[in-house]
N, C-alpha and C. Protein backbone atom coordinates (compact mmCIF):
# COMPACT_ATOMS: atom_id res chain seq x y z
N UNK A 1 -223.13 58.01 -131.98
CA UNK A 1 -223.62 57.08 -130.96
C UNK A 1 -225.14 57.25 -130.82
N UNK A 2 -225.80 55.85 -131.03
CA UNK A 2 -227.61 56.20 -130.64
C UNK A 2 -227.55 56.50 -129.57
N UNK A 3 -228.33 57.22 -129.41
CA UNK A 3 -229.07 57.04 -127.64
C UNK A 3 -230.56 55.92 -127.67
N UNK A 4 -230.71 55.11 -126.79
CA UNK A 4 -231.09 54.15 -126.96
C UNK A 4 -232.82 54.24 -126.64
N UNK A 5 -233.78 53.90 -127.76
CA UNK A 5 -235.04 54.62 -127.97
C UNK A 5 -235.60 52.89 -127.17
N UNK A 6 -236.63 53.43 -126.76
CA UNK A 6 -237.84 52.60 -126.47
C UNK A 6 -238.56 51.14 -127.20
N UNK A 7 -238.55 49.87 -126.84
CA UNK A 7 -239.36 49.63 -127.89
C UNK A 7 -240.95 49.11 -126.56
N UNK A 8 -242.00 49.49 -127.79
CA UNK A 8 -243.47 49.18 -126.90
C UNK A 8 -243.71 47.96 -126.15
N UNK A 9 -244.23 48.61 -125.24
CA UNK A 9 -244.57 47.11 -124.14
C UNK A 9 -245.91 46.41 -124.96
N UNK A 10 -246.06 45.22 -124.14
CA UNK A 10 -247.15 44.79 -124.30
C UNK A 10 -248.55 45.54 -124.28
N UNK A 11 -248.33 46.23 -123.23
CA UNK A 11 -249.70 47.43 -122.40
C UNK A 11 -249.57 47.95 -123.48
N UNK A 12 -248.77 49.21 -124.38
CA UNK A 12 -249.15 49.75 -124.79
C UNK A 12 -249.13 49.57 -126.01
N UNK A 13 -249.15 48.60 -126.76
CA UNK A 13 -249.03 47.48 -127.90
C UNK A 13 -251.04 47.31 -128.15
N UNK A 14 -251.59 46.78 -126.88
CA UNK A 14 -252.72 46.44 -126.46
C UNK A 14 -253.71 47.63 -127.22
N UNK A 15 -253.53 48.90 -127.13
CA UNK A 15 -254.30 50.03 -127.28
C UNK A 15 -254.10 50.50 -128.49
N UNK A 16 -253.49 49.68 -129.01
CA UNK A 16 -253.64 50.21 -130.37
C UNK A 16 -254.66 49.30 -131.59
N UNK A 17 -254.86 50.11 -132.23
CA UNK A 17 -255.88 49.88 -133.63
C UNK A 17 -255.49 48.50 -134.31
N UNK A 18 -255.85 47.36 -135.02
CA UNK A 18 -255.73 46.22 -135.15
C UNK A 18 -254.69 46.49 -136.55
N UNK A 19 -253.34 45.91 -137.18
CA UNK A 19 -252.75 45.84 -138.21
C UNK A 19 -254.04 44.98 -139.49
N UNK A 20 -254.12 45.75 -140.74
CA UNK A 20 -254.84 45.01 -141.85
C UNK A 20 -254.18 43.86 -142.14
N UNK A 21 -254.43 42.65 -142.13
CA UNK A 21 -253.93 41.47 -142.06
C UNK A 21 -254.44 40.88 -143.82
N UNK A 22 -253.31 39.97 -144.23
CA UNK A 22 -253.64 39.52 -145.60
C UNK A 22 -255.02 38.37 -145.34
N UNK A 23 -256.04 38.57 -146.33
CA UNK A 23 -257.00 37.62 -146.35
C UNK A 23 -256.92 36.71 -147.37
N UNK A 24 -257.42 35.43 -146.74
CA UNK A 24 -257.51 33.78 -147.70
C UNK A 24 -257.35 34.52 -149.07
N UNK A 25 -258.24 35.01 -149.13
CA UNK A 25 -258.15 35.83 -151.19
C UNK A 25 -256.87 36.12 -151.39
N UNK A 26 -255.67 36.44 -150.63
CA UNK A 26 -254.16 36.94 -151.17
C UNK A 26 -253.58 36.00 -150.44
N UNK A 27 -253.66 34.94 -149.92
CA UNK A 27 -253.16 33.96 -149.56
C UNK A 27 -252.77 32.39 -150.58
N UNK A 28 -251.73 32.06 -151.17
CA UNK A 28 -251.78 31.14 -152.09
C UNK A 28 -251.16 29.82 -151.19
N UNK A 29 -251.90 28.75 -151.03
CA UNK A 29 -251.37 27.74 -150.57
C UNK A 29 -250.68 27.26 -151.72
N UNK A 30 -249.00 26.64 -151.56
CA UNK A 30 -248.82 25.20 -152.37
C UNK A 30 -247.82 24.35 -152.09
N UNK A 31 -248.80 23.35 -152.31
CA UNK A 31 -248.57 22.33 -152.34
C UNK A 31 -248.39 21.08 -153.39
N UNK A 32 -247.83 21.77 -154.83
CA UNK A 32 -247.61 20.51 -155.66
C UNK A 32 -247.15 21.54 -156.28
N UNK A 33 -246.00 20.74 -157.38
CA UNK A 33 -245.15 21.31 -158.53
C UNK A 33 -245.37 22.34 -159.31
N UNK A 34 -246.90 22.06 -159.69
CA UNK A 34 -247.80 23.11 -160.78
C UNK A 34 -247.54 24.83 -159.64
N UNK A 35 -248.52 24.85 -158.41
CA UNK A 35 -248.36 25.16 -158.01
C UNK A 35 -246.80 26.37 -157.36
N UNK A 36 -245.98 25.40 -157.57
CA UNK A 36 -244.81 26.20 -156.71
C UNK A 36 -243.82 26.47 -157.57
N UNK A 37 -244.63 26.23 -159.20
CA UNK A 37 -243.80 27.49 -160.30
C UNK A 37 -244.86 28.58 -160.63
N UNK A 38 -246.25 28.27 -160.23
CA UNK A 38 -246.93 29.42 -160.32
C UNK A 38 -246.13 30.52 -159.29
N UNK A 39 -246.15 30.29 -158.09
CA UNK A 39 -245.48 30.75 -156.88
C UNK A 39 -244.01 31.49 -157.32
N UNK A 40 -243.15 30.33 -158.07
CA UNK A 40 -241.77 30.92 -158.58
C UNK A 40 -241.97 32.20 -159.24
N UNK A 41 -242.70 32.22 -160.97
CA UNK A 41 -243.04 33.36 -161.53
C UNK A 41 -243.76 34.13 -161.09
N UNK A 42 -244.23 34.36 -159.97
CA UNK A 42 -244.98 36.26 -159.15
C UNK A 42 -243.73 36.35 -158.64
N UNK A 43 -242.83 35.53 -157.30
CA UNK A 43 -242.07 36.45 -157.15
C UNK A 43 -240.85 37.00 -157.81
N UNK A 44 -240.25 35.87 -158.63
CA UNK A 44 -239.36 36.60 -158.94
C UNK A 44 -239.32 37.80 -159.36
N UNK A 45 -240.67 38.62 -159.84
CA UNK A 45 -240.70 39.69 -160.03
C UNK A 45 -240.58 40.99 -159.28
N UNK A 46 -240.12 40.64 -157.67
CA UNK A 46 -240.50 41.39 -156.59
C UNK A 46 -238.46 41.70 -156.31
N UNK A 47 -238.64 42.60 -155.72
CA UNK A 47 -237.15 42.98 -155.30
C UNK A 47 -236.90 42.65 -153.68
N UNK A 48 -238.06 42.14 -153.24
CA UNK A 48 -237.73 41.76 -151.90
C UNK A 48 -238.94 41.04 -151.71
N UNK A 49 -238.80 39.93 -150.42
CA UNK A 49 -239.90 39.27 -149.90
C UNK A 49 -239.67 39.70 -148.21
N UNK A 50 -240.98 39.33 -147.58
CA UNK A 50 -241.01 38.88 -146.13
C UNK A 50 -241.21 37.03 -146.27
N UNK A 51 -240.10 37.02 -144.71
CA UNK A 51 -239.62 35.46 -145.00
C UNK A 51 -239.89 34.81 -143.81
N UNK A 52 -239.94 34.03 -144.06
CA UNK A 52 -240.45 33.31 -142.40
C UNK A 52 -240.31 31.56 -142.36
N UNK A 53 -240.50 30.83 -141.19
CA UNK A 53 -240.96 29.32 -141.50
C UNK A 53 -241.34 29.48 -140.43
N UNK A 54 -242.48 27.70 -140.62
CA UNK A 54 -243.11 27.26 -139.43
C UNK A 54 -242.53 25.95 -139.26
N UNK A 55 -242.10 25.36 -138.03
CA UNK A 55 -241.95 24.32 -137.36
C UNK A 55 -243.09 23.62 -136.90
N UNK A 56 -243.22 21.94 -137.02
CA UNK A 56 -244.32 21.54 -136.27
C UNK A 56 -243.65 21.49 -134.48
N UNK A 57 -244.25 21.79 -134.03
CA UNK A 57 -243.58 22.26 -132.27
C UNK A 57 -242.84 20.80 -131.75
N UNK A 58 -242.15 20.44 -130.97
CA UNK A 58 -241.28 19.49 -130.51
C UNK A 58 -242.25 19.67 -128.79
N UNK A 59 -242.68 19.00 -127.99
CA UNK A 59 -242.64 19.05 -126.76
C UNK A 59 -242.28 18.06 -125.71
N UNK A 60 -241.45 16.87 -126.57
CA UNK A 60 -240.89 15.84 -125.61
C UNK A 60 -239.43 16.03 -125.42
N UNK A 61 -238.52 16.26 -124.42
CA UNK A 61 -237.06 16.71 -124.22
C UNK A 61 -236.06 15.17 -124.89
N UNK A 62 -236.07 16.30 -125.17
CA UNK A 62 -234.28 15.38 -126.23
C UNK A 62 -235.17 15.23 -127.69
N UNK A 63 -236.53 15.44 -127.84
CA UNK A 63 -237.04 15.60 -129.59
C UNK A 63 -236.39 16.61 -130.42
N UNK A 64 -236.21 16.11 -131.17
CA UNK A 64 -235.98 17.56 -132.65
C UNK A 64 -236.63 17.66 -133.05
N UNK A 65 -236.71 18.52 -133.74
CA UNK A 65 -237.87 18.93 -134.97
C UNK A 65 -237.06 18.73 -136.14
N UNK A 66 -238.07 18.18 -137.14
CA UNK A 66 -237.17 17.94 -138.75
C UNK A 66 -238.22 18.97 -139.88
N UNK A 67 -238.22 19.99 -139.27
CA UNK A 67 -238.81 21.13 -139.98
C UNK A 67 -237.42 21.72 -140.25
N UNK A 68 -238.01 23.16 -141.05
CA UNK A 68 -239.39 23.56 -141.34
C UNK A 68 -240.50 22.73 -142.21
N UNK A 69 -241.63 22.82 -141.44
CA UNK A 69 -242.49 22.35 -142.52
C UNK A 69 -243.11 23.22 -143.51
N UNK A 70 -242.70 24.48 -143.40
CA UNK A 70 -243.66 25.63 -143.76
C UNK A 70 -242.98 26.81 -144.32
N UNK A 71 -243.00 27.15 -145.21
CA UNK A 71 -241.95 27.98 -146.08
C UNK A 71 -242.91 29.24 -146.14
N UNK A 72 -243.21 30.79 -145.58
CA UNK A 72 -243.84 31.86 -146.12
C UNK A 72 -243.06 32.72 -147.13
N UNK A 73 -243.27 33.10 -147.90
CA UNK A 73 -242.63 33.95 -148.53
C UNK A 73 -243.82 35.04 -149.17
N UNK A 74 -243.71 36.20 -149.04
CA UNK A 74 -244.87 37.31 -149.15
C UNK A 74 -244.09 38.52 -150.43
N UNK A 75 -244.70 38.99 -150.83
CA UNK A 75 -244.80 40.25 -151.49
C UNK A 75 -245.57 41.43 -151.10
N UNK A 76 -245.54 42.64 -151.18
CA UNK A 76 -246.83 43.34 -150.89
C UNK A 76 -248.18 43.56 -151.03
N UNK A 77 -248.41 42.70 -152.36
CA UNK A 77 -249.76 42.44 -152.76
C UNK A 77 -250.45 40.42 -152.10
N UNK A 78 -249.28 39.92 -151.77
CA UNK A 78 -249.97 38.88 -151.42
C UNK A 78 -248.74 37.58 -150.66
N UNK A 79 -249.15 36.47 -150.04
CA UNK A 79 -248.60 36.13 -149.83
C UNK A 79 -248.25 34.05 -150.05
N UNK A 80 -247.21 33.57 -150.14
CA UNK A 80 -247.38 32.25 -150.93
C UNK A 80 -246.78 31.19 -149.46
N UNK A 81 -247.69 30.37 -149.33
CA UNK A 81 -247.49 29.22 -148.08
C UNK A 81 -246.76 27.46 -148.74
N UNK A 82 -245.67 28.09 -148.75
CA UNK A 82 -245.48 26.44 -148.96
C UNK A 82 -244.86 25.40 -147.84
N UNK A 83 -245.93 24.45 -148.60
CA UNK A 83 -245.61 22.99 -147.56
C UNK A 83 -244.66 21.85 -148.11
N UNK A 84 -243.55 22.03 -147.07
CA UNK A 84 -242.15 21.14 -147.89
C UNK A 84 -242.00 19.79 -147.92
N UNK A 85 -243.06 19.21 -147.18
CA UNK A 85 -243.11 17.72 -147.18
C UNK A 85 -243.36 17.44 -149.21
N UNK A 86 -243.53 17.96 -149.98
CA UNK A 86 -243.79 17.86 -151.44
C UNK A 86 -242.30 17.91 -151.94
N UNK A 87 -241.71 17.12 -152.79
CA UNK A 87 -240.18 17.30 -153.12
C UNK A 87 -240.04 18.67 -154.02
N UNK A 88 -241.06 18.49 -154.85
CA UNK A 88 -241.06 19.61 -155.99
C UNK A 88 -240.96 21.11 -155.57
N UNK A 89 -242.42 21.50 -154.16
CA UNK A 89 -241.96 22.73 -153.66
C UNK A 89 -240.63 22.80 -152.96
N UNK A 90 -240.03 21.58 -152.40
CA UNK A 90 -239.06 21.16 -151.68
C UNK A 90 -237.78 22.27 -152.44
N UNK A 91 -237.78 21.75 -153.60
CA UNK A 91 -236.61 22.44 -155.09
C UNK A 91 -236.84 23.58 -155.50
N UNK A 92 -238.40 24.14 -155.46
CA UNK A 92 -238.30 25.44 -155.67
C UNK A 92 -238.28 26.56 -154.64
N UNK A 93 -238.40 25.98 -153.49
CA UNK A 93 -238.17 26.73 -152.27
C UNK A 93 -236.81 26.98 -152.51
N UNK A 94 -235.72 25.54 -152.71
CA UNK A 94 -234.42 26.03 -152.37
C UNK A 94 -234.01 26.84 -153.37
N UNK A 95 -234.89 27.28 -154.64
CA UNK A 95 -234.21 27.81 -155.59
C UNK A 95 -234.64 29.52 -155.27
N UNK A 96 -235.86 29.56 -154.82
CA UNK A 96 -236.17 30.73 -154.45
C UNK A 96 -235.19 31.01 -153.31
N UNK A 97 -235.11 30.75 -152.64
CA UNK A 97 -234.28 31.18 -151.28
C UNK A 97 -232.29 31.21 -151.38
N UNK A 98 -231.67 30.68 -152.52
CA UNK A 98 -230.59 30.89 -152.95
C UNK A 98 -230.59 31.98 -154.14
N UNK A 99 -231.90 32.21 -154.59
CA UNK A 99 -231.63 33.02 -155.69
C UNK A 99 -231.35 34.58 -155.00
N UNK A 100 -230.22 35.38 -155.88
CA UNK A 100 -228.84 36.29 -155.41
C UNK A 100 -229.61 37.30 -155.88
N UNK A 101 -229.80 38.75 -155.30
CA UNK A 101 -230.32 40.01 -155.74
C UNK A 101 -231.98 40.31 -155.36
N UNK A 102 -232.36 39.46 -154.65
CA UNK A 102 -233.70 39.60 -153.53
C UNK A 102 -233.55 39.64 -152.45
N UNK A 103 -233.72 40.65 -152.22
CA UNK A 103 -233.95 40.57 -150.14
C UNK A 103 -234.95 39.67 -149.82
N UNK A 104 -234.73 38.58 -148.56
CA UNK A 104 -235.33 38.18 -147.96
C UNK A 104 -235.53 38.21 -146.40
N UNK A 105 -236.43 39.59 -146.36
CA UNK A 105 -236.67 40.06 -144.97
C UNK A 105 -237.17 39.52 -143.52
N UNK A 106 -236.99 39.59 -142.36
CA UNK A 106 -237.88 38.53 -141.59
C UNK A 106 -237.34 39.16 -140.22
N UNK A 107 -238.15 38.58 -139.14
CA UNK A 107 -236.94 38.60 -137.78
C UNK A 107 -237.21 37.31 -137.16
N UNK A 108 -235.86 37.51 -136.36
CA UNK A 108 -235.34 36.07 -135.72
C UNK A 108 -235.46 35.40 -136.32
N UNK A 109 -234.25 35.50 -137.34
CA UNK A 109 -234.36 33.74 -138.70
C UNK A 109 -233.19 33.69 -138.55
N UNK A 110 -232.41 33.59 -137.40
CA UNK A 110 -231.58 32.54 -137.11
C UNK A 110 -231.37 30.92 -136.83
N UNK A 111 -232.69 30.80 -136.49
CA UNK A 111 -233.19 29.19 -136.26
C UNK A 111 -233.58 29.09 -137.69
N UNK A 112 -234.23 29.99 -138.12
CA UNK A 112 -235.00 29.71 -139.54
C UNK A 112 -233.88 28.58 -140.61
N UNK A 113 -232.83 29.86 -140.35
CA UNK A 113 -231.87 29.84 -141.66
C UNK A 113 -230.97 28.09 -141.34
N UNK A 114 -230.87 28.17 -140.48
CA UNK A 114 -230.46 26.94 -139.75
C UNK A 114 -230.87 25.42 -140.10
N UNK A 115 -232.29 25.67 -139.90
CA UNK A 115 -233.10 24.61 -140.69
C UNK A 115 -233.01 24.42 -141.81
N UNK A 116 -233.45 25.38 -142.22
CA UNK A 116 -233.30 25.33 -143.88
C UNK A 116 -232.03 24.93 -144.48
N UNK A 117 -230.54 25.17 -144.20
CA UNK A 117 -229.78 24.41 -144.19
C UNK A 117 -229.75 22.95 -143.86
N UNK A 118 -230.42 22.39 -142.88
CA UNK A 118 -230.43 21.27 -142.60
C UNK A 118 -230.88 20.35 -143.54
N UNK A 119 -232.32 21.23 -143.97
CA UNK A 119 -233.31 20.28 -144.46
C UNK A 119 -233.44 20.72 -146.11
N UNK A 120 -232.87 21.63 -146.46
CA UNK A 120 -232.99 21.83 -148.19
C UNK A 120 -231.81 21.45 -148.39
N UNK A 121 -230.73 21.51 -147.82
CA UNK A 121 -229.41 21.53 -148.35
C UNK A 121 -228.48 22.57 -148.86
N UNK A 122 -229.52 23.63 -148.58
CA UNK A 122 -228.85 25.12 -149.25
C UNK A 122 -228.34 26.17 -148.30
N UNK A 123 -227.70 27.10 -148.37
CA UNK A 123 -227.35 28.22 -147.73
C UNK A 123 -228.13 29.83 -148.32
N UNK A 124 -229.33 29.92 -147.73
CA UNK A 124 -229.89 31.08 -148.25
C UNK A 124 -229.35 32.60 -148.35
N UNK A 125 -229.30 33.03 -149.70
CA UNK A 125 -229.09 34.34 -150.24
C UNK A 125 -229.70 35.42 -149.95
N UNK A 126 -229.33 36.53 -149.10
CA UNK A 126 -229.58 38.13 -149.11
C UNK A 126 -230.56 37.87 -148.26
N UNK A 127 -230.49 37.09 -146.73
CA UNK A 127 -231.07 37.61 -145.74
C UNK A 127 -230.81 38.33 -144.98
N UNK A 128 -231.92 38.94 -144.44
CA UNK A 128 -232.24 40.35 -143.83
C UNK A 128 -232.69 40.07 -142.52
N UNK A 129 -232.04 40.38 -141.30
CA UNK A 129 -232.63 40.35 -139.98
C UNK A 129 -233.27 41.55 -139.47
N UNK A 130 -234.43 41.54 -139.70
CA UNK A 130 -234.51 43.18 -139.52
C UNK A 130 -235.16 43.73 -138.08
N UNK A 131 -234.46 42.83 -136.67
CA UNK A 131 -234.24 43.13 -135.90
C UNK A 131 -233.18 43.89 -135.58
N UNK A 132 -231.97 43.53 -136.32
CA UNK A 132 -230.25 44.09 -136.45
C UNK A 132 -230.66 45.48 -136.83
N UNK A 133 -231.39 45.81 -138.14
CA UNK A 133 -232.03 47.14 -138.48
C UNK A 133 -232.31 48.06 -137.14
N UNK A 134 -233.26 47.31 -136.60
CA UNK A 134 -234.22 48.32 -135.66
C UNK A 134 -232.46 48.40 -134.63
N UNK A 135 -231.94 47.73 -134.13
CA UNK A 135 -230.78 47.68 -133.40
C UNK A 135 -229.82 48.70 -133.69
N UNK A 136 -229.94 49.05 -135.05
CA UNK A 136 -228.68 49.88 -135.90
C UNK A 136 -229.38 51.46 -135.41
N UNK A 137 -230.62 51.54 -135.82
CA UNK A 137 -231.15 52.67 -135.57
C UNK A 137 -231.44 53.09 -134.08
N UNK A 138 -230.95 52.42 -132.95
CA UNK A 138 -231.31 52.07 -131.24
C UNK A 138 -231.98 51.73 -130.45
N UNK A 139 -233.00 51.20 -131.00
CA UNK A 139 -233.27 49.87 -130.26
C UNK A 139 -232.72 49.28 -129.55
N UNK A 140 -232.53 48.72 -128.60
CA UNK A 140 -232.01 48.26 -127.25
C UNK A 140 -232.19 46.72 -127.21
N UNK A 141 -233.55 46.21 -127.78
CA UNK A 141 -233.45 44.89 -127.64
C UNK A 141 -234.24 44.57 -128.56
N UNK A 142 -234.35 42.95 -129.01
CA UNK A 142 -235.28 42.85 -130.25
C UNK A 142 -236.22 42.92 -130.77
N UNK A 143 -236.62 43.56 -131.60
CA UNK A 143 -238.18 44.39 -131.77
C UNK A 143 -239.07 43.73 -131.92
N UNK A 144 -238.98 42.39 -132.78
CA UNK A 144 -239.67 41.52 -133.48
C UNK A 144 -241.08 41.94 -133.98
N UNK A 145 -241.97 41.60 -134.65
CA UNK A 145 -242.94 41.85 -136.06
C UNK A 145 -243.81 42.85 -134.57
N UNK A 146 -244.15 42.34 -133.43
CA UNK A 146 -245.90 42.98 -133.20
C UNK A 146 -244.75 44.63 -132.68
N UNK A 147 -243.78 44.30 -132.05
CA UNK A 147 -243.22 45.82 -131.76
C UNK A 147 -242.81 46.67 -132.98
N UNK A 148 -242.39 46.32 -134.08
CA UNK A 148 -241.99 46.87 -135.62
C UNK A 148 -243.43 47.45 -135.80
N UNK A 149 -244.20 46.54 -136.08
CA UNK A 149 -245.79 46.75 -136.53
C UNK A 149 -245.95 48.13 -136.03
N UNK A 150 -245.95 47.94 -134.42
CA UNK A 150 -246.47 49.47 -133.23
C UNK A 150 -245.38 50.35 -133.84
N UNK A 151 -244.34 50.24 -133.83
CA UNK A 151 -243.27 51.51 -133.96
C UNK A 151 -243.79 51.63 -135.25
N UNK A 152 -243.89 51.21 -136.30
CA UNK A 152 -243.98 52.16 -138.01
C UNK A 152 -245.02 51.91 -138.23
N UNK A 153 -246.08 51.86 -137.50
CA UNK A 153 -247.63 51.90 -138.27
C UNK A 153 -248.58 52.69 -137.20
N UNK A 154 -248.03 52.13 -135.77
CA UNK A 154 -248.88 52.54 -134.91
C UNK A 154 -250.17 51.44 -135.23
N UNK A 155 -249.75 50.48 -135.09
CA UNK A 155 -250.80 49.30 -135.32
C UNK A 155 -250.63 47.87 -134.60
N UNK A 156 -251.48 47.32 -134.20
CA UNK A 156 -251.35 46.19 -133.31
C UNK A 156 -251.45 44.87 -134.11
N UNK A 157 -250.27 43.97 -134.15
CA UNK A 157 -250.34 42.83 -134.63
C UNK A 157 -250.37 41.33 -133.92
N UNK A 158 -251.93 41.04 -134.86
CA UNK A 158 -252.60 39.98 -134.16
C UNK A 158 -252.01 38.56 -134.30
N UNK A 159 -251.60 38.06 -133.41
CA UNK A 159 -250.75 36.35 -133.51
C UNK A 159 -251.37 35.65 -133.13
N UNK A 160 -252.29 34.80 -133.15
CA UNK A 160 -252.69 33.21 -132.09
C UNK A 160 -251.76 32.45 -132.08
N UNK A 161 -251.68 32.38 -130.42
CA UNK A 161 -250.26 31.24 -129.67
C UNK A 161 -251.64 30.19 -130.27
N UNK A 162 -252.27 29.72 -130.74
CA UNK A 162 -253.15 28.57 -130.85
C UNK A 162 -252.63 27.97 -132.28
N UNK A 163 -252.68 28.76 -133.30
CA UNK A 163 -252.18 28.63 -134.66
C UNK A 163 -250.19 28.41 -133.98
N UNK A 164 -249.69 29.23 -134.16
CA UNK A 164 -248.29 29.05 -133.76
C UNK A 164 -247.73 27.89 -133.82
N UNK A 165 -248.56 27.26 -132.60
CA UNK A 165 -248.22 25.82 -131.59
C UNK A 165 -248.61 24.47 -132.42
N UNK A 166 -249.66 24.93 -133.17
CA UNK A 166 -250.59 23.98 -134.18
C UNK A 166 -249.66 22.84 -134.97
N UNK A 167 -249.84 22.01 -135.24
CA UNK A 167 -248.91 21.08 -136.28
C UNK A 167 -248.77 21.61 -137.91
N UNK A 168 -247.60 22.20 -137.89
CA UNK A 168 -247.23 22.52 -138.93
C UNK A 168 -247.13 21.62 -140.03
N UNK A 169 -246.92 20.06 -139.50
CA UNK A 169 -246.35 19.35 -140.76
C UNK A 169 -247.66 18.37 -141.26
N UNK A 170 -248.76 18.84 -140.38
CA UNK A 170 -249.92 18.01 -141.01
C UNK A 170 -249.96 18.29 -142.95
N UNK A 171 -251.06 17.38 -143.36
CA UNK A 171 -251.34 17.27 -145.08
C UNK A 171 -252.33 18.82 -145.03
N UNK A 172 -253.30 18.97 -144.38
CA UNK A 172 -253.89 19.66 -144.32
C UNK A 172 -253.99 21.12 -143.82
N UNK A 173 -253.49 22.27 -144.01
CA UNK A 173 -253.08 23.12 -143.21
C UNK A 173 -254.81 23.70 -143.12
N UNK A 174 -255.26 24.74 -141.44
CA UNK A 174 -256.56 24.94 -141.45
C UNK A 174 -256.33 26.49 -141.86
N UNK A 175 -257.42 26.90 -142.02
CA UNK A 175 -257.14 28.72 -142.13
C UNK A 175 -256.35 29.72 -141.77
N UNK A 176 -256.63 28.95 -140.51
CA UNK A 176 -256.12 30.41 -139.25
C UNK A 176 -254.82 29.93 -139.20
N UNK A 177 -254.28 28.87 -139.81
CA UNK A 177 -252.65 28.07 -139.93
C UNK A 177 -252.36 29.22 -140.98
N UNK A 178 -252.84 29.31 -142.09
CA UNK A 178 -252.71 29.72 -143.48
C UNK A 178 -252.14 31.17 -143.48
N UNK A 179 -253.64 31.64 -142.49
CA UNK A 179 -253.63 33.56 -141.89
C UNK A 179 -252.28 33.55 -141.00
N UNK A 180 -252.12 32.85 -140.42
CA UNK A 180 -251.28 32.95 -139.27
C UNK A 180 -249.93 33.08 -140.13
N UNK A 181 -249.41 32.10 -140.64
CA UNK A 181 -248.30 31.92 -141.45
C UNK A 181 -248.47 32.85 -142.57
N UNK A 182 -248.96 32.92 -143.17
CA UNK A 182 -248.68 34.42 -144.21
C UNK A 182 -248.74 35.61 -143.81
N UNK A 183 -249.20 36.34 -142.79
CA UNK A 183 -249.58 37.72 -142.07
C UNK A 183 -248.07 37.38 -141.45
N UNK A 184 -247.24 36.60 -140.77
CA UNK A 184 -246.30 36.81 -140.59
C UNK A 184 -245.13 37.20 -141.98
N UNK A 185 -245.17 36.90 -142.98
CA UNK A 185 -244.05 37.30 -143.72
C UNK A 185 -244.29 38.43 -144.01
N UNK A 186 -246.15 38.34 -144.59
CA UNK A 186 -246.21 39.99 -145.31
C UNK A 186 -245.92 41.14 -144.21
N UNK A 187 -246.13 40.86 -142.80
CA UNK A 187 -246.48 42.05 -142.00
C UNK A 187 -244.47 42.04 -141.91
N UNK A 188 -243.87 41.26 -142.36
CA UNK A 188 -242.00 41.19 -142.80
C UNK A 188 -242.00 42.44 -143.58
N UNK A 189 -242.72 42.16 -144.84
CA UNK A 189 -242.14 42.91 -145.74
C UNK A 189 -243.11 44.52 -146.01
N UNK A 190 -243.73 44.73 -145.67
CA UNK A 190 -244.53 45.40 -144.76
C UNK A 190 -243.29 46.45 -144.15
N UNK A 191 -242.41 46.23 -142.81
CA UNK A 191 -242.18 46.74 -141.98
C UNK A 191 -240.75 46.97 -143.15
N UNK A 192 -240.25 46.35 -144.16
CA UNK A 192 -238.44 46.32 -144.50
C UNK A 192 -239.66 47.49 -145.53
N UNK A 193 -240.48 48.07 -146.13
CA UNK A 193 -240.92 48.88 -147.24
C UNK A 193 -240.86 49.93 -146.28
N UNK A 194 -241.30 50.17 -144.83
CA UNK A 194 -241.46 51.06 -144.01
C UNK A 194 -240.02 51.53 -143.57
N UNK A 195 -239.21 50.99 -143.68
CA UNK A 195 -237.72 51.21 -142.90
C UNK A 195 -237.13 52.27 -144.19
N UNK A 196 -237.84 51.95 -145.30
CA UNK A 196 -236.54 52.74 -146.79
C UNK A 196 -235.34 51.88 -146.94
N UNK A 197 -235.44 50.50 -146.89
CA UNK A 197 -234.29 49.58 -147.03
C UNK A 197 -233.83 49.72 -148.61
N UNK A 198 -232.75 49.65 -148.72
CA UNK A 198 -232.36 49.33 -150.25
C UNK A 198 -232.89 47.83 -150.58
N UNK A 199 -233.06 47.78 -151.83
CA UNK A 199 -233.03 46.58 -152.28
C UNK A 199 -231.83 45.81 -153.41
N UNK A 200 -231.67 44.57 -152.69
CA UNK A 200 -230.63 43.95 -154.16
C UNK A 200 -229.56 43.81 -153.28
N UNK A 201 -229.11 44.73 -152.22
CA UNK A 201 -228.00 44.73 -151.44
C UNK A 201 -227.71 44.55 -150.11
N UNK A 202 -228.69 43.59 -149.55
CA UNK A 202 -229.14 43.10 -147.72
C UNK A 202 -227.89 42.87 -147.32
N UNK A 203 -228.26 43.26 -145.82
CA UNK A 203 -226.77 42.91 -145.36
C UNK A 203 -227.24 41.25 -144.42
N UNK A 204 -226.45 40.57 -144.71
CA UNK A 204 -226.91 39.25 -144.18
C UNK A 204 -226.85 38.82 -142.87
């Protein structure tokens, strides 16, 4: 039986040292076919990704959202942003994300996975909630990326609610869209390298 450990507040989240965040240079936008088989051949070479999507935000009641518009998928050396309004990344997203024997790490991708069903048509392979993780080990409630970050780095991870909220499904994504959305998967896979997770065998 755990006994049930702490996770960091905000306050003391605040005082800590800034997390190294991926820069534009390891950041690959794509957005066209060429593109999102360059994207295919780096990762398949990886035994796990950090996974994520972005939604363009809904704020009128009774709207849906017909996202994701925004597919992250990271490695440790870098991270790849695709935009699914393109049919082509559209197909290799779903092929990356069904393909069997990669972890695809993340937290709270229950909405994620949801969508992505909706809108690729697929049921994604060997995801990893790795809130359930921190839960298994006692955690009490859900850790999500900036409390993971503080617990295994002792490092503070930087989010803008400004980027977040931003329109995901525009043609144009801006920087801090780019930073924002990739620092979330890598600082994913990041935290599943820090845990000693197996790879090849996620529990879904």
């Amino acid at each position: 039986m755990h006994s049930h450990l702490p996770t960091p507040d905000k306050e003391a989240i605040a005082l800590l040292p800034e997390f190294e965040r991926l820069g534009l240079d390891r950041i690959s936008l794509v957005s066209t076919g060429v593109q999102a088989q360059q994207a295919h051949e780096a990762l398949v070479c990886a035994s796990a990704w950090g996974f994520d999507t972005e939604s363009k935000p809904t704020f009128r009641v009774g709207e849906s959202s017909d996202g994701p518009h925004i597919l992250q998928l990271a490695t440790l050396e870098r991270a790849w942003v695709f935009q699914l309004h393109d049919p082509d990344c559209r197909d290799v997203a779903a092929q990356l994300l069904t393909r069997p024997g990669i972890v695809k790490a993340g937290f709270g991708l229950g909405d994620d996975r949801k969508r992505i069903v909706h809108k690729l048509g697929i049921e994604p392979q060997g995801i990893l909630e790795l809130n359930t993780v921190f839960r298994e080990r006692g955690y009490r409630k859900d850790m999500g990326v900036k409390g993971a970050v503080a617990v295994l780095f002792q490092k503070r991870f930087i989010k803008s609610k400004k980027a977040a909220t931003s329109n995901w499904a525009q043609a144009r994504l801006s920087e801090a869209q780019l930073v924002y959305a990739a620092n979330d998967a890598y600082a994913a896979i990041r935290v599943w390298q820090a845990l000693g997770l197996p790879s090849g065998q996620p529990s879904v």
